[in-house]
Every structure is written in C-alpha cells, then in structure tokens.
C-alpha atoms as a PDB file:
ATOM      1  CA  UNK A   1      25.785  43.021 -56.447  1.00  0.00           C
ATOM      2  CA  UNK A   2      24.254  39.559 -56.384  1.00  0.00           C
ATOM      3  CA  UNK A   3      25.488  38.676 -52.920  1.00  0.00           C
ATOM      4  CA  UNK A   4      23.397  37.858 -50.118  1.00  0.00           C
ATOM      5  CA  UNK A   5      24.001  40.972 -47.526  1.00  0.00           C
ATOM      6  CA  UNK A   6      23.716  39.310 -44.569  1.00  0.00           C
ATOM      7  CA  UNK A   7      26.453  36.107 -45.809  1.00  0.00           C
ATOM      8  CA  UNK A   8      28.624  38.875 -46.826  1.00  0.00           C
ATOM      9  CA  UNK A   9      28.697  40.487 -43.486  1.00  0.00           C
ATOM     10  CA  UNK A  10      28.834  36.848 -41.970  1.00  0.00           C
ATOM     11  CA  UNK A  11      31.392  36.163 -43.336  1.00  0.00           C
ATOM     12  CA  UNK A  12      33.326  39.577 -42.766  1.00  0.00           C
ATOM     13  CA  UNK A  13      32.392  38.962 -38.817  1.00  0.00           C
ATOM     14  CA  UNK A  14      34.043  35.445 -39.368  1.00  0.00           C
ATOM     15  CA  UNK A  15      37.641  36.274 -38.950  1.00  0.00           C
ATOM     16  CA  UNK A  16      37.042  38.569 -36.240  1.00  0.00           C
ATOM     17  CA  UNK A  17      38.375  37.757 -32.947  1.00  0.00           C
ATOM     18  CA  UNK A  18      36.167  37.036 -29.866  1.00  0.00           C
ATOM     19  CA  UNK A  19      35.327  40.345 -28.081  1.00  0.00           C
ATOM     20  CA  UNK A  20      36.560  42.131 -31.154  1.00  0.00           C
ATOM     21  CA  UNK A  21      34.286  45.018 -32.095  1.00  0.00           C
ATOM     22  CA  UNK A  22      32.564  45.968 -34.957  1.00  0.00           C
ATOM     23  CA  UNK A  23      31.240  48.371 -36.718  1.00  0.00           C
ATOM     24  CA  UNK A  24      29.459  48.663 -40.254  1.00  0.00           C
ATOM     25  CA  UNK A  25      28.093  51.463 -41.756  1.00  0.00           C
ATOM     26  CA  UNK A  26      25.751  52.096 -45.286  1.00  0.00           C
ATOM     27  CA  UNK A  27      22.467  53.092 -46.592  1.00  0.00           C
ATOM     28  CA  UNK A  28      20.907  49.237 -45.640  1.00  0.00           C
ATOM     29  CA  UNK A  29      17.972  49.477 -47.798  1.00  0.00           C
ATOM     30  CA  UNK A  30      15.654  47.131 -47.086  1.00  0.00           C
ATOM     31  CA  UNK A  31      15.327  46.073 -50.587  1.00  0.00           C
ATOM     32  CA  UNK A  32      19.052  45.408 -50.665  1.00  0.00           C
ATOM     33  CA  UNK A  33      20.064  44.626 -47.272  1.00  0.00           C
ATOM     34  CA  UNK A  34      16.639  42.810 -46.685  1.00  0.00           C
ATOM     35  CA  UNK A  35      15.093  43.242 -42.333  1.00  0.00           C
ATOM     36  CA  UNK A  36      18.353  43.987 -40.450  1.00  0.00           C
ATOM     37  CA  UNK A  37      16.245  44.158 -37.690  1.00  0.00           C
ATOM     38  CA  UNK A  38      15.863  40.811 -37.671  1.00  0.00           C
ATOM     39  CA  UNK A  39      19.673  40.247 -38.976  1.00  0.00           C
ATOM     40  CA  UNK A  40      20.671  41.923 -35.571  1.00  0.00           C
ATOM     41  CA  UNK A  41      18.923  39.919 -33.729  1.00  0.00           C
ATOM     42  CA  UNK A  42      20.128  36.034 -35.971  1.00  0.00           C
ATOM     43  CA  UNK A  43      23.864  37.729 -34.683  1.00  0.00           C
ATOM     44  CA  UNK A  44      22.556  38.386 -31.033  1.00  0.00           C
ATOM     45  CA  UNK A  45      21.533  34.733 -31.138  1.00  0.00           C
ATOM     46  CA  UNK A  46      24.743  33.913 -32.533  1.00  0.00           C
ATOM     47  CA  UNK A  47      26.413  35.209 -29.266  1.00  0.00           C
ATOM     48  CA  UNK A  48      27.397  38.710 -30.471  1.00  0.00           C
ATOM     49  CA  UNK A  49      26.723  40.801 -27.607  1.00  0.00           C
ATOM     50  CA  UNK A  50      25.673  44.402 -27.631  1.00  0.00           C
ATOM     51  CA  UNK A  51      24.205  44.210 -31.466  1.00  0.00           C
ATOM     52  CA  UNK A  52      22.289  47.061 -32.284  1.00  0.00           C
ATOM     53  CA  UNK A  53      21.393  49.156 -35.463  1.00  0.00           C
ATOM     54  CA  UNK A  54      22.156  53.048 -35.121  1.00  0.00           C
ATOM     55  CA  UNK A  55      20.048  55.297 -37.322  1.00  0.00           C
ATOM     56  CA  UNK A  56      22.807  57.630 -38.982  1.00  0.00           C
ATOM     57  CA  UNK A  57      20.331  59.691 -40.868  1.00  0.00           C
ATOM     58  CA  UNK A  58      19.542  61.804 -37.653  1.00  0.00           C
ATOM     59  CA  UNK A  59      22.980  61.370 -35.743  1.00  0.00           C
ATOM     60  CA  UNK A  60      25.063  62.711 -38.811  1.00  0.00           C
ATOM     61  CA  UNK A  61      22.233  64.546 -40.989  1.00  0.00           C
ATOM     62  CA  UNK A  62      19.767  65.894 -38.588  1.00  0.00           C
ATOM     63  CA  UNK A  63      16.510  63.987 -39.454  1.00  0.00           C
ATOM     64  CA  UNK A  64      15.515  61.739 -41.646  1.00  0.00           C
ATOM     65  CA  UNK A  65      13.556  64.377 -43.836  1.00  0.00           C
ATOM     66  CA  UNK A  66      17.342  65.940 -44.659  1.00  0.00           C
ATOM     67  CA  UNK A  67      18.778  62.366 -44.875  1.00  0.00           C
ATOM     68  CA  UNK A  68      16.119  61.282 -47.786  1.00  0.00           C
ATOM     69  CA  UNK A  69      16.473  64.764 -49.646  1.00  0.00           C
ATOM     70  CA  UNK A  70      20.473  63.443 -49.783  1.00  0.00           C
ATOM     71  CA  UNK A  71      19.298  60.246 -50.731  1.00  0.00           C
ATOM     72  CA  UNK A  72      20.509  58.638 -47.466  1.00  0.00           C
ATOM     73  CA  UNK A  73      17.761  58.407 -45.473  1.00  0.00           C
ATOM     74  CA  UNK A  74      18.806  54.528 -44.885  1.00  0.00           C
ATOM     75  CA  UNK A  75      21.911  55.167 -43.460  1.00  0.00           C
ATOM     76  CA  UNK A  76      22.298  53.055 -40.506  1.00  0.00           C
ATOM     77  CA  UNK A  77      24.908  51.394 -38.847  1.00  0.00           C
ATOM     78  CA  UNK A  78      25.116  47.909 -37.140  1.00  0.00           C
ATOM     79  CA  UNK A  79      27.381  47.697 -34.444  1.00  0.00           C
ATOM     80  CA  UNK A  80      28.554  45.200 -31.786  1.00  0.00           C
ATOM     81  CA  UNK A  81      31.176  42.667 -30.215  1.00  0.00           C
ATOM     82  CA  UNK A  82      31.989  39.074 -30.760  1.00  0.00           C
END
C-alpha cells in the first residue's frame, strides 16, 4: 500500500539477469496499478524484449463477465525477458 506499482516492479525486474524471464501476475487495477499499457511499453523502451500484458480474466475464467462477478475481472499478467 503506498508504493508506486510500477517502482515496485522496477525494482523487482532489477536483479534479474539479462535474458531472464518474467512473469507477474494480479488484478492490475488501473486505479492501483495506474496504465500498464503504457508501463509495458516504458519496459519495452527499457530494452525488455517480448513485453506484453495477458488478459487472465478470459484465459483462466472464461470471459470477463465471469471474471468481474469473481471480482477479478483485472486479472492480467505482464510478461517478458530482460
């Protein structure tokens, strides 16, 4: 709580080793998490290669209608390599 969500994941990608993989998954609502759209793209920029977001609702829920009645229609999951 209180932490900027996008230093906190910088920082977690810090100590990862080039061409190291990632992957990190939760309900990224934009009011917490802020535009990870954007966010994937700042770590593209960065180098990180093969950033994307995965929607998680449909993969592991079925739609997003079923995700939101489970309050988890944000579920995504950013993924990529250093």
């Amino acid at each position: 709580m209180g932490f900027d969500k996008h230093e906190l994941i910088l920082e977690s990608l810090r100590v990862l080793k080039k061409g190291g993989v990632f992957a990190i998954n939760d309900c990224m609502k934009p009011k917490i998490y802020g535009d990870m759209e954007a966010f994937a793209q700042k770590l593209r920029d960065m180098g990180y290669q093969d950033v994307r977001l995965v929607n998680m609702s449909e993969l592991v829920f079925g739609s997003e209608s079923r995700a939101n009645m489970m309050m988890l229609g944000n579920s995504r999951m950013l993924v990529g390599r250093k």
